[in-house]
Protein backbone atom coordinates (compact mmCIF):
# COMPACT_ATOMS: atom_id res chain seq x y z
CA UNK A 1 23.14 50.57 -2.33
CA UNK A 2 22.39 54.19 -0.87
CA UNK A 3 21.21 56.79 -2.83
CA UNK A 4 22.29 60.54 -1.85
CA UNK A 5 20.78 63.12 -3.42
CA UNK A 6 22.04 66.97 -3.29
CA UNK A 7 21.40 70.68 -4.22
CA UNK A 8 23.98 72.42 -6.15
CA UNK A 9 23.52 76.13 -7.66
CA UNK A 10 22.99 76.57 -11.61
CA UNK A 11 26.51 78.00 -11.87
CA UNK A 12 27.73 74.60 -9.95
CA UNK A 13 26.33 72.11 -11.86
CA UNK A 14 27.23 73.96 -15.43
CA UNK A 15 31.01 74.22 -14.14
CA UNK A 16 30.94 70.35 -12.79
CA UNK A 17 29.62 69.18 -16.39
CA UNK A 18 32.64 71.56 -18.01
CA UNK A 19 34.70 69.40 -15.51
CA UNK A 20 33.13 66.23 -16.88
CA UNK A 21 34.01 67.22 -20.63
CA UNK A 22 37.72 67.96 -19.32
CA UNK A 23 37.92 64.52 -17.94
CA UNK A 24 37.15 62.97 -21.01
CA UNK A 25 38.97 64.98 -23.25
CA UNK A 26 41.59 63.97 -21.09
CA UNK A 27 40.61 60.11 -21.20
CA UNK A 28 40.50 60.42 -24.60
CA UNK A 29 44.38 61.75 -24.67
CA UNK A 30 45.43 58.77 -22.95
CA UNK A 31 43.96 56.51 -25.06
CA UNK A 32 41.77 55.32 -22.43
CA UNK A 33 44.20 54.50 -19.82
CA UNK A 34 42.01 55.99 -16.83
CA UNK A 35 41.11 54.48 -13.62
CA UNK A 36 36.76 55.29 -14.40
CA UNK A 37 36.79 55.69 -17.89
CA UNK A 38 34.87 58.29 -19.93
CA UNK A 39 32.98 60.05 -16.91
CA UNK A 40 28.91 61.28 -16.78
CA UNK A 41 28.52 63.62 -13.99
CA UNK A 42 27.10 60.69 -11.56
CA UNK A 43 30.22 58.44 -12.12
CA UNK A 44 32.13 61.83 -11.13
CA UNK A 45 30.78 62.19 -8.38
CA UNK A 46 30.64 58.96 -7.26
CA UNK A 47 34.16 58.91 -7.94
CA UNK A 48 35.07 61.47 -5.65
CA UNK A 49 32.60 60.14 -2.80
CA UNK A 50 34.35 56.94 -3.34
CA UNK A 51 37.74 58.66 -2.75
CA UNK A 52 36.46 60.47 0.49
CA UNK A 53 35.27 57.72 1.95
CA UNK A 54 39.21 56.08 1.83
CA UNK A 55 39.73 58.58 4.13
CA UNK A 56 38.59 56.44 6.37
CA UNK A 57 38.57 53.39 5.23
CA UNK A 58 42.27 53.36 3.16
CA UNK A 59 43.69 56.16 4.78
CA UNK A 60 47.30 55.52 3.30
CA UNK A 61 46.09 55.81 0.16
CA UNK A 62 46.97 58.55 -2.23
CA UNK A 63 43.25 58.61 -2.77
CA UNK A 64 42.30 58.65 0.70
CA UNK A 65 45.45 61.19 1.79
CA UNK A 66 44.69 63.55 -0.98
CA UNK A 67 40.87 63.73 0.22
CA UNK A 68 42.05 64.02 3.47
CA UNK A 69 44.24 66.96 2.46
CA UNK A 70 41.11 68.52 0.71
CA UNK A 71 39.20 67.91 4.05
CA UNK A 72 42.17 69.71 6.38
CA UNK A 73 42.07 73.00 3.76
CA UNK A 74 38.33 73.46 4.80
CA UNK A 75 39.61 73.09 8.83
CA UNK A 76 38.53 69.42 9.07
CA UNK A 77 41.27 67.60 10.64
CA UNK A 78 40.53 63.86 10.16
């Protein structure tokens, strides 16, 4: 397994872990019934990577479309 490590600013990571919170509140609504469970940042973001990577690899996917779509509103046609 790879490890990536990145820098985010202060503002970043306080907004991503407000993000986190929202998920689970949200998990927590639905009685459970989401695809990760109750998130920590790393499973977030893992998450996500997960999803961008379907770009490639499952790119009919809702996941992989929808990251794709992200990708083409920052000018990256893939």
């Amino acid at each position: 397994m790879k490890k990536i490590c990145i820098d985010v600013s202060d503002e970043t990571a306080a907004t991503l872990a407000r993000l986190v919170k929202a998920c689970n509140d949200s998990h927590d609504a639905r009685d459970g019934f989401t695809t990760h469970g109750k998130l920590t940042l790393a499973s977030l973001l893992a998450m996500l990577v997960e999803d961008a990577a379907m770009v490639m690899t499952r790119p009919g996917s809702w996941e992989g479309a929808n990251m794709a779509q992200v990708l083409m509103s920052h000018g990256y046609e893939v």
